[in-house]
N, C-alpha and C. Protein backbone atom coordinates (compact mmCIF):
# COMPACT_ATOMS: atom_id res chain seq x y z
N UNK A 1 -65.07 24.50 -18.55
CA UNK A 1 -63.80 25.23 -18.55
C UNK A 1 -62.72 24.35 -19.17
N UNK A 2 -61.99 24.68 -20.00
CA UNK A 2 -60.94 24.22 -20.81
C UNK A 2 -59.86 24.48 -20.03
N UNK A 3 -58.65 23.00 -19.74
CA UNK A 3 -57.59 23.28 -19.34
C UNK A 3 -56.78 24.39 -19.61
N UNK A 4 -56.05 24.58 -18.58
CA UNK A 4 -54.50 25.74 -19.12
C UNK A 4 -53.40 24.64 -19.98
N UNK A 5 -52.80 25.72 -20.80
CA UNK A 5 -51.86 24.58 -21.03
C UNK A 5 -50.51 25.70 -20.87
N UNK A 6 -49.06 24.54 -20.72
CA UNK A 6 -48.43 25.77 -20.55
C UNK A 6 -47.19 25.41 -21.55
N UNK A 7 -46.67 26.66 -21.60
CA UNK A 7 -45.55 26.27 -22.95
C UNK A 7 -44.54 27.05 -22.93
N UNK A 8 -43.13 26.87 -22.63
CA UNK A 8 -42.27 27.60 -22.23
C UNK A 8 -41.25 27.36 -23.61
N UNK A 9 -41.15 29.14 -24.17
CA UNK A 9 -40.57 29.39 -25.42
C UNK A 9 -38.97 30.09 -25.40
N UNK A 10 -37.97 29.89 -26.80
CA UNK A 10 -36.52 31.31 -25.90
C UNK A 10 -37.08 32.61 -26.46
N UNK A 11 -36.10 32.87 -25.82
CA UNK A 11 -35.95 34.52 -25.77
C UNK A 11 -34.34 35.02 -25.67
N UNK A 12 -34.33 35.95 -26.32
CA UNK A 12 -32.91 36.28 -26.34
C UNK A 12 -32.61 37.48 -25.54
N UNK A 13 -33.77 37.87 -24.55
CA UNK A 13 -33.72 39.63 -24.01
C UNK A 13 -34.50 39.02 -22.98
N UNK A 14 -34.38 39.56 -21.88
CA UNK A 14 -35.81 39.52 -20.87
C UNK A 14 -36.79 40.63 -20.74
N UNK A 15 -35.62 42.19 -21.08
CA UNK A 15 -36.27 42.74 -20.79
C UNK A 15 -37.07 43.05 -21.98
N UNK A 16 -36.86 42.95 -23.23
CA UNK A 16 -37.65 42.61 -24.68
C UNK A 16 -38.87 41.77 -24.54
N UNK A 17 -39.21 40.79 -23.76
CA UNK A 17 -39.73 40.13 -24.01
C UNK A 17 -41.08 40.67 -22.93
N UNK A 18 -40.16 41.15 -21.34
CA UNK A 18 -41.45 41.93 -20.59
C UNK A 18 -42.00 42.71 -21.00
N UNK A 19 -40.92 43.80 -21.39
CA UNK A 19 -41.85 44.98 -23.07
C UNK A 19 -42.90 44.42 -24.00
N UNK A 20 -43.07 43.43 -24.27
CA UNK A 20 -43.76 42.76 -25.51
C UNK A 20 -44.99 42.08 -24.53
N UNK A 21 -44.87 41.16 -23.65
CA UNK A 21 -45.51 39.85 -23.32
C UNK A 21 -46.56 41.01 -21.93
N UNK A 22 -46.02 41.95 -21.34
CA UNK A 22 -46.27 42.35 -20.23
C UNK A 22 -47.00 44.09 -20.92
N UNK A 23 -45.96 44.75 -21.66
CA UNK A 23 -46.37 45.86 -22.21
C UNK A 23 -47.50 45.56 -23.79
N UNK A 24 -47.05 45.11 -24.51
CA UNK A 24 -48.09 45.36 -25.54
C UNK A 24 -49.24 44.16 -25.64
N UNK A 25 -48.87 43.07 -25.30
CA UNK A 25 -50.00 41.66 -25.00
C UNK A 25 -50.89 41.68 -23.49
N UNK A 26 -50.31 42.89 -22.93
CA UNK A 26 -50.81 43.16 -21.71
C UNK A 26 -50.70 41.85 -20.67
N UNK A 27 -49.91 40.84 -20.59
CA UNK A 27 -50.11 39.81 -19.84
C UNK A 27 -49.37 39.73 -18.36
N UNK A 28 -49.99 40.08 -17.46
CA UNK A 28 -49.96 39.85 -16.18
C UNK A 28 -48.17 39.23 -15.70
N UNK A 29 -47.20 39.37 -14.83
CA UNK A 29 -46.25 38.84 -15.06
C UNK A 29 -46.72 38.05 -13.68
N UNK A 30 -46.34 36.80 -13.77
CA UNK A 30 -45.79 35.68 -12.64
C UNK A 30 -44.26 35.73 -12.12
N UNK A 31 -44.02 34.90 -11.74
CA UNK A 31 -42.73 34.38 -10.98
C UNK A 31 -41.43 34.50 -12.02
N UNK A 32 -40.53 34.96 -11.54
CA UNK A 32 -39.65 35.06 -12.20
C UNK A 32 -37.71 34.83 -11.75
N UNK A 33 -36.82 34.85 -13.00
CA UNK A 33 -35.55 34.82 -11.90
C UNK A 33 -34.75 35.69 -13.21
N UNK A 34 -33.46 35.49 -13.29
CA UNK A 34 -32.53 35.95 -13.95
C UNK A 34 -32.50 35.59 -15.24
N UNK A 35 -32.83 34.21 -15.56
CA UNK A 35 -32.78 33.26 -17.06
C UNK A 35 -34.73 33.10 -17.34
N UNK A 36 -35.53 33.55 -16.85
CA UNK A 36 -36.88 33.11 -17.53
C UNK A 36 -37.79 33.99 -16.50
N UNK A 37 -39.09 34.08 -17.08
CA UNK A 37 -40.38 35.19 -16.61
C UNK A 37 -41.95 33.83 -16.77
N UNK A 38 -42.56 34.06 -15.54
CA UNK A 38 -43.77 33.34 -16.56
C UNK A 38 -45.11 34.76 -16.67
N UNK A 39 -45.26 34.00 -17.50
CA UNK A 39 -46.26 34.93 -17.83
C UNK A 39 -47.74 34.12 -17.75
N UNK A 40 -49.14 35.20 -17.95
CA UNK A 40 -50.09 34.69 -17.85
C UNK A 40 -50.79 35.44 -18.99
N UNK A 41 -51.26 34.30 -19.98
CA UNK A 41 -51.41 34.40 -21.37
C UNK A 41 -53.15 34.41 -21.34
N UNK A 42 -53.76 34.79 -21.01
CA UNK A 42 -55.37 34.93 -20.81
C UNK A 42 -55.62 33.16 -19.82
N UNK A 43 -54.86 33.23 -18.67
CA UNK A 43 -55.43 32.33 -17.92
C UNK A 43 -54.47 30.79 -18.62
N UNK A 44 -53.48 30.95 -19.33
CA UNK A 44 -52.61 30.22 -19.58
C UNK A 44 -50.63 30.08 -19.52
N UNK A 45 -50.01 29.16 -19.19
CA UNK A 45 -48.77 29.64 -18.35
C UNK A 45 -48.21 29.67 -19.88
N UNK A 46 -47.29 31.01 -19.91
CA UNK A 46 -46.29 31.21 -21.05
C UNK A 46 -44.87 31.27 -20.30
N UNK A 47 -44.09 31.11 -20.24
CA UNK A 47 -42.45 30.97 -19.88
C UNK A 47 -41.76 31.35 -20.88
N UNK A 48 -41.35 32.45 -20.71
CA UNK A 48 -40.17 32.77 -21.34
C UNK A 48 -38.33 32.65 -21.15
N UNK A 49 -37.71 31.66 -21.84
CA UNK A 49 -36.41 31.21 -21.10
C UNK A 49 -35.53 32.17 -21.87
N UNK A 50 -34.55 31.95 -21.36
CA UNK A 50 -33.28 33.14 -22.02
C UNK A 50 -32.47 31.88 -22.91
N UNK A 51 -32.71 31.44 -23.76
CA UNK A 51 -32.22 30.39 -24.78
C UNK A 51 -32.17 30.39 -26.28
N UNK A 52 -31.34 29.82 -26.96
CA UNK A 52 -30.91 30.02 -28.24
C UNK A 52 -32.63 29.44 -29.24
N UNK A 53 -33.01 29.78 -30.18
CA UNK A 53 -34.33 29.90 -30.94
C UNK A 53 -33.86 28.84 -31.92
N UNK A 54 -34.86 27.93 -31.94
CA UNK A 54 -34.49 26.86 -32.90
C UNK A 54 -34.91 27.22 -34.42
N UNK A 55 -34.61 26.31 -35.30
CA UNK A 55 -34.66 26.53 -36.71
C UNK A 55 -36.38 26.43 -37.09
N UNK A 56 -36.99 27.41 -37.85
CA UNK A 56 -37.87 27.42 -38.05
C UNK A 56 -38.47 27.29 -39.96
N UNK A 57 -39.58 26.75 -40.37
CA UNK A 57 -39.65 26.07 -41.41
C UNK A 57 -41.15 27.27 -42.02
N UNK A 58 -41.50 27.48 -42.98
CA UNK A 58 -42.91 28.18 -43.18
C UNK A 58 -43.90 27.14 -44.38
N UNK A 59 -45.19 27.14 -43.93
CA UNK A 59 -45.88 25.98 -44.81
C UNK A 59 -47.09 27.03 -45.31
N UNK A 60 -47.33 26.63 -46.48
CA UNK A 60 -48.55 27.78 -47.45
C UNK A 60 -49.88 27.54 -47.06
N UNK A 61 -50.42 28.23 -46.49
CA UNK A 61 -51.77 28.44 -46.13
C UNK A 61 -52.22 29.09 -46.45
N UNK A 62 -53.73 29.26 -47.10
CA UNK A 62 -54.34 30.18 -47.61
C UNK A 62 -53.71 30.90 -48.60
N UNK A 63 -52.96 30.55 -49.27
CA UNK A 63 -51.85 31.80 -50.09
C UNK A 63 -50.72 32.78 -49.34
N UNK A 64 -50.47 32.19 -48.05
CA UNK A 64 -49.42 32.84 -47.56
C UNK A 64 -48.68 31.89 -46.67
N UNK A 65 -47.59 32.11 -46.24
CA UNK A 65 -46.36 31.42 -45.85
C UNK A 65 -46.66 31.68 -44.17
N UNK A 66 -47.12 30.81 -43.89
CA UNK A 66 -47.36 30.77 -41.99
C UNK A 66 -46.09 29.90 -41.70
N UNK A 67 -45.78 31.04 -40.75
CA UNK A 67 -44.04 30.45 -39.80
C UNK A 67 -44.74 28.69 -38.74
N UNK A 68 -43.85 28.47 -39.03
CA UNK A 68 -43.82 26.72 -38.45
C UNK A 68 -42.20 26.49 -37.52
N UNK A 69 -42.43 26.30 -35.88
CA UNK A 69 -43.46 26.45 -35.20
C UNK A 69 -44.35 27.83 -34.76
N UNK A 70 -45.71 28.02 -34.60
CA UNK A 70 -46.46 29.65 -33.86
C UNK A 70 -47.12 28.73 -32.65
N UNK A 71 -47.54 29.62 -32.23
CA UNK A 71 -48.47 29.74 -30.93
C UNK A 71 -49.15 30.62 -30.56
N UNK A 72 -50.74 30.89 -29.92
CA UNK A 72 -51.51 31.70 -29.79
C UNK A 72 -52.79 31.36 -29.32
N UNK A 73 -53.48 32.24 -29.33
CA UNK A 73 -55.04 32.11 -28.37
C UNK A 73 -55.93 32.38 -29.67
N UNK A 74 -57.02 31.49 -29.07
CA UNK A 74 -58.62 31.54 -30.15
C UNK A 74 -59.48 32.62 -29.17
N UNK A 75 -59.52 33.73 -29.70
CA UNK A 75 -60.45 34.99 -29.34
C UNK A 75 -61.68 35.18 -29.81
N UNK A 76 -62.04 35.90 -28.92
CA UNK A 76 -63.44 36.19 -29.36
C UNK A 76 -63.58 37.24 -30.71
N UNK A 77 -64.19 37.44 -31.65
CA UNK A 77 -63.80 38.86 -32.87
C UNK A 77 -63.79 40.40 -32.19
N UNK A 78 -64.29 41.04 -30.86
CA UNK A 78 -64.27 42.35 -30.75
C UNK A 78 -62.35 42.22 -30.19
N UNK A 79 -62.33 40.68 -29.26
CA UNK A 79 -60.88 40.81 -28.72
C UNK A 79 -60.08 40.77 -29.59
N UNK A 80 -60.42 40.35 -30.60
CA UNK A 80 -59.11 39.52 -31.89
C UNK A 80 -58.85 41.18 -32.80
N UNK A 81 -60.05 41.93 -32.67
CA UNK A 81 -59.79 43.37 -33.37
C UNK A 81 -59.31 44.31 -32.64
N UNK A 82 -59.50 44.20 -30.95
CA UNK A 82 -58.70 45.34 -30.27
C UNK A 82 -57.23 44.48 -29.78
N UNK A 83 -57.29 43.58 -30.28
CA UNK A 83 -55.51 42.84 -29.88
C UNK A 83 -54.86 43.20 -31.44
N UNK A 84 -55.51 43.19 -32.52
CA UNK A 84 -54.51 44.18 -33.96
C UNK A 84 -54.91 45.44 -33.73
N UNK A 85 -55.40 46.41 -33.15
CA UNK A 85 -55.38 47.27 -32.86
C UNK A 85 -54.21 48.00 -31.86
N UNK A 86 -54.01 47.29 -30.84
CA UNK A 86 -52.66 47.50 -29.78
C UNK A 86 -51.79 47.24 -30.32
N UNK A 87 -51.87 46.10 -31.26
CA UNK A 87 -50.63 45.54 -31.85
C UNK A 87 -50.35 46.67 -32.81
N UNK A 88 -51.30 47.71 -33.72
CA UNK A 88 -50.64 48.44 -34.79
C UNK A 88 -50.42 49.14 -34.01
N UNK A 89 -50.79 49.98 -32.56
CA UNK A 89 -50.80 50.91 -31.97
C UNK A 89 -49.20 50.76 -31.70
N UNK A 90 -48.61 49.11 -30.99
CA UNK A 90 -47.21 49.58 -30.64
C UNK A 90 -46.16 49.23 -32.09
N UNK A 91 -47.08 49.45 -33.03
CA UNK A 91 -45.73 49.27 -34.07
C UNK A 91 -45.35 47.89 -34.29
N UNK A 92 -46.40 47.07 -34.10
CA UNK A 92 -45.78 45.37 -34.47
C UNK A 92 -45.74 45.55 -35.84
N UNK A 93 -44.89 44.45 -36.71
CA UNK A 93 -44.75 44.53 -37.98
C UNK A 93 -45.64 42.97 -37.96
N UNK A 94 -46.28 42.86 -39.13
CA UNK A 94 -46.90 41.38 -39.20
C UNK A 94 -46.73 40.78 -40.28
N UNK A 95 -46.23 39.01 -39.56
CA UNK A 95 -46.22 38.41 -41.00
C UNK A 95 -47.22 38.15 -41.77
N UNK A 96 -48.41 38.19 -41.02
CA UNK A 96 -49.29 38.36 -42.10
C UNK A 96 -50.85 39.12 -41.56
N UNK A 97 -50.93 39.87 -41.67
CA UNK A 97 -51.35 40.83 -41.55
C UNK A 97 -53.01 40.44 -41.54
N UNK A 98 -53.70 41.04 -40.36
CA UNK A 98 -55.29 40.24 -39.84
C UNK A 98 -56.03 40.49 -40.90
N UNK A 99 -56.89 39.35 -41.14
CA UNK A 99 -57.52 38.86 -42.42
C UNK A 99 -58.86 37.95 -42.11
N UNK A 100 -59.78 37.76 -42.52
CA UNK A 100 -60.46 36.54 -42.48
C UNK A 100 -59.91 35.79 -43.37
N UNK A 101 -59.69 34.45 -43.06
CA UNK A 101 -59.44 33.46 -43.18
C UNK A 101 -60.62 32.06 -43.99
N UNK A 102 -60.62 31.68 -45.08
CA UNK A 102 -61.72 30.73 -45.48
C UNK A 102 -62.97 30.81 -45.46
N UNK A 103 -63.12 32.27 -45.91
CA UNK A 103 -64.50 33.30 -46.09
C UNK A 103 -65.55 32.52 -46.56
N UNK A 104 -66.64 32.17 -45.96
CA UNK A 104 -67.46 31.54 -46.36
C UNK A 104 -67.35 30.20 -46.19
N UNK A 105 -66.38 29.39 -46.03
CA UNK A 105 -66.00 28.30 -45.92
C UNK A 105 -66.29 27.81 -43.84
N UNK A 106 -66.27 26.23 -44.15
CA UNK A 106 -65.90 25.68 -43.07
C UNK A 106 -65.19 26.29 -42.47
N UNK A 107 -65.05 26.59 -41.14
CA UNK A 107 -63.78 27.02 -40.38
C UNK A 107 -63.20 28.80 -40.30
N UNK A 108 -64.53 29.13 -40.99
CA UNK A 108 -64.11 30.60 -41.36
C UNK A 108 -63.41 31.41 -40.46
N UNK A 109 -62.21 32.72 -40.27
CA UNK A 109 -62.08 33.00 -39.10
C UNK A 109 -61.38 34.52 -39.72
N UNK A 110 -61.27 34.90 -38.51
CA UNK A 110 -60.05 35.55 -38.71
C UNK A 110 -58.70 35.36 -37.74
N UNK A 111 -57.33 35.92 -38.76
CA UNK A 111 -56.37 35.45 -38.56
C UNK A 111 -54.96 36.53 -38.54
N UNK A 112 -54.26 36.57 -37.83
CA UNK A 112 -52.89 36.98 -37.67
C UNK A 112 -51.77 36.44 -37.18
N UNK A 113 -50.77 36.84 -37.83
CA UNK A 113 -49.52 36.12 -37.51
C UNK A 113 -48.62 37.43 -37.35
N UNK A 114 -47.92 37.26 -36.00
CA UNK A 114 -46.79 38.61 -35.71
C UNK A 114 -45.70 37.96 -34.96
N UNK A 115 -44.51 38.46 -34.53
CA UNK A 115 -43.23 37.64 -34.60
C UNK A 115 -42.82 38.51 -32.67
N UNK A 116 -42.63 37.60 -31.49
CA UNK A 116 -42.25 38.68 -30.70
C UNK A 116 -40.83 39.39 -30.79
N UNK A 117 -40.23 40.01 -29.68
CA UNK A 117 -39.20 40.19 -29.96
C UNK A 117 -38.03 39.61 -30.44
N UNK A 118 -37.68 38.24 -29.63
CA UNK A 118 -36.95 37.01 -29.99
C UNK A 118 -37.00 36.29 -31.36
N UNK A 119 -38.26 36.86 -32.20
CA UNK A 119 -38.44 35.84 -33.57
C UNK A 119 -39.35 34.84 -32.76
N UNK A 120 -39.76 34.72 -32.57
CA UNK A 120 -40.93 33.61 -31.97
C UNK A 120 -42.40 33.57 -32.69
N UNK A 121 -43.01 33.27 -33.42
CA UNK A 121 -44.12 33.26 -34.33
C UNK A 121 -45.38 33.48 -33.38
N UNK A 122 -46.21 33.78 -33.34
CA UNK A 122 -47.60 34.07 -32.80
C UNK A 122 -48.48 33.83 -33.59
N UNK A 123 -49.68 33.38 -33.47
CA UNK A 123 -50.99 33.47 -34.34
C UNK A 123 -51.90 33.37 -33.20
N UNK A 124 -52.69 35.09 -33.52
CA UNK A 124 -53.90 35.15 -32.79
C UNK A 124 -55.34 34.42 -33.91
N UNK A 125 -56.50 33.82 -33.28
CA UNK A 125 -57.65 33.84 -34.50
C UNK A 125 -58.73 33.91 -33.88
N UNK A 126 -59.68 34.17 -34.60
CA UNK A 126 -61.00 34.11 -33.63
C UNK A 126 -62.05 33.81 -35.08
N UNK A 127 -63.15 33.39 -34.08
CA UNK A 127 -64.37 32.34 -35.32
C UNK A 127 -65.51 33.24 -34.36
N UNK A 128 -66.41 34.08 -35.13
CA UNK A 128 -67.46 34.06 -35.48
C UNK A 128 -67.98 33.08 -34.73
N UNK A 129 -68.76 31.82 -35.15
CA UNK A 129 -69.28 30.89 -34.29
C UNK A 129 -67.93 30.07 -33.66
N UNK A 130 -67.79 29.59 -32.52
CA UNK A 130 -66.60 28.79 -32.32
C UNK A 130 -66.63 27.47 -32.10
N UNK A 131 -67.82 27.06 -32.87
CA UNK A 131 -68.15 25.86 -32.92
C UNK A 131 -67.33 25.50 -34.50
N UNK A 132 -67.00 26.54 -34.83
CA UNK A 132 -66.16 26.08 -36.09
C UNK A 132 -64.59 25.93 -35.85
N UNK A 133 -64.32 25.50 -34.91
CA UNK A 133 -63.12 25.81 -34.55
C UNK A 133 -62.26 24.42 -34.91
N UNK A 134 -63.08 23.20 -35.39
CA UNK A 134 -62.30 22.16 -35.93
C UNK A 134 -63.54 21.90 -36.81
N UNK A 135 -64.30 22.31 -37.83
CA UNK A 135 -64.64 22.17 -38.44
C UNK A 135 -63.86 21.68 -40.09
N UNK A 136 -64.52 21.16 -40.72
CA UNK A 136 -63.74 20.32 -41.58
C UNK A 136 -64.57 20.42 -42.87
């Protein structure tokens, strides 16, 4: 079993963010107060604070511009296709839109990048074998 890790991100809405983190990511809500929510991200702590969003940078991967900083979970492929599935279902817009990733290559996967309410970057991926998951 692989540690939790936990990572507490802003948000500029709470209730935007329970809509998103609780309604369309389906994630379980934890403890909460007036300024932050935690959430439970498939068995990992997400925190959402009510705080200003820092400056964000994008670096070229694969031929497309991945937002710098993201965050996200390594899925299995039926989960990684019914999580862009919910996601087109509630109308997410994506920055880059689910793809395999280094087809044939080391590390092959597939990949998405979608933005929550706050502007906060996401990348879901999932590998086929997941022994490729730092493959080189």
């Amino acid at each position: 079993m692989r540690p939790a890790f936990h990572l507490a991100i802003p948000v500029d809405d709470l209730g935007a963010a329970r809509a998103f983190y609780g309604g369309v990511l389906g994630c379980p809500q934890g403890r909460d107060s007036d300024t932050w929510v935690d959430w439970d991200l498939r068995g990992h702590q997400l925190v959402t604070h009510l705080a200003p969003r820092p400056a964000e940078a994008n670096n070229p991967v694969d031929g497309h511009g991945v937002p710098v900083p993201h965050f996200g979970l390594v899925l299995d492929v039926a989960s990684f296709h019914e999580l862009a599935g919910r996601l087109r279902a509630a109308g997410t817009a994506f920055v880059i839109e689910p793809y395999l990733r280094f087809e044939g290559q080391p590390g092959e996967q597939w990949t998405m990048f979608l933005r929550d309410p706050a502007g906060n970057a996401l990348e879901f991926k999932a590998f086929a074998d997941e022994s490729q998951l730092f493959a080189r």
